[in-house]
Protein backbone atom coordinates (compact mmCIF):
# COMPACT_ATOMS: atom_id res chain seq x y z
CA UNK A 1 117.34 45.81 9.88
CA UNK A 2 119.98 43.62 9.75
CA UNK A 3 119.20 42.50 14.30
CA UNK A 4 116.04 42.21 13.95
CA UNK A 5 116.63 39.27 11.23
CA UNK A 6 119.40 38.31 13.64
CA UNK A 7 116.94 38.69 16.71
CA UNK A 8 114.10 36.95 14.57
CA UNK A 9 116.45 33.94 13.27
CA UNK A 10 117.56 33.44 17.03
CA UNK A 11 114.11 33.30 18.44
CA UNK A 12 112.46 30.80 15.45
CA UNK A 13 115.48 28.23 14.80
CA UNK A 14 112.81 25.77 13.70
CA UNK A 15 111.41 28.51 10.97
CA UNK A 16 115.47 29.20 9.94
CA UNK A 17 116.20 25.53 9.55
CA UNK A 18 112.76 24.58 7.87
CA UNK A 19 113.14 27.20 5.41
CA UNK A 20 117.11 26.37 4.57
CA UNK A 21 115.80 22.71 4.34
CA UNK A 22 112.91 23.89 1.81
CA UNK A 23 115.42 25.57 -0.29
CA UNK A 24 117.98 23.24 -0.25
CA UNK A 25 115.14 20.48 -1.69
CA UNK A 26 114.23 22.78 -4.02
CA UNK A 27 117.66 23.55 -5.13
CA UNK A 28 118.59 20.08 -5.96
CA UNK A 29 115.15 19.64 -7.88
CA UNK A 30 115.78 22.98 -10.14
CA UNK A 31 119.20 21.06 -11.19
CA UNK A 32 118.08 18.04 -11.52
CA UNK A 33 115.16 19.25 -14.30
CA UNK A 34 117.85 21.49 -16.00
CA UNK A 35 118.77 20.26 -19.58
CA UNK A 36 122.04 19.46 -19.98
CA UNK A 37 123.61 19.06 -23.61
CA UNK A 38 126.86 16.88 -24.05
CA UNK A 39 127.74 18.59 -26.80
CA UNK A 40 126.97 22.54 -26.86
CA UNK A 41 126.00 24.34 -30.14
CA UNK A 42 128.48 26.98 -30.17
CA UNK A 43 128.24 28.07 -34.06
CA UNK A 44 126.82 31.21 -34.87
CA UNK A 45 123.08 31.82 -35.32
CA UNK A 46 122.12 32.49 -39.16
CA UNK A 47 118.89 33.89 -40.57
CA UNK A 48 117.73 33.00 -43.81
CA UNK A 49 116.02 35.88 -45.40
């Protein structure tokens, strides 16, 4: 299993790279849309019944 992505990755470079590139973009998109709070609500949740 493990040649034949060896074999495959050595035979497509441009595929390998394209795809690392794709993720990479699409890496620093996912963090830059993640909320981040200064200040974190750490109290515990209540339930008013």
């Amino acid at each position: 299993m493990i040649e034949r992505i060896v074999d495959f990755s050595a035979r497509n470079r441009f595929v390998v790279i394209a795809l690392t590139a794709v993720l990479v973009i699409l890496g620093l998109w996912s963090m830059k849309r993640i909320p981040l709070d200064a200040i974190p609500d750490l109290s515990d949740t209540q339930v008013i019944v």
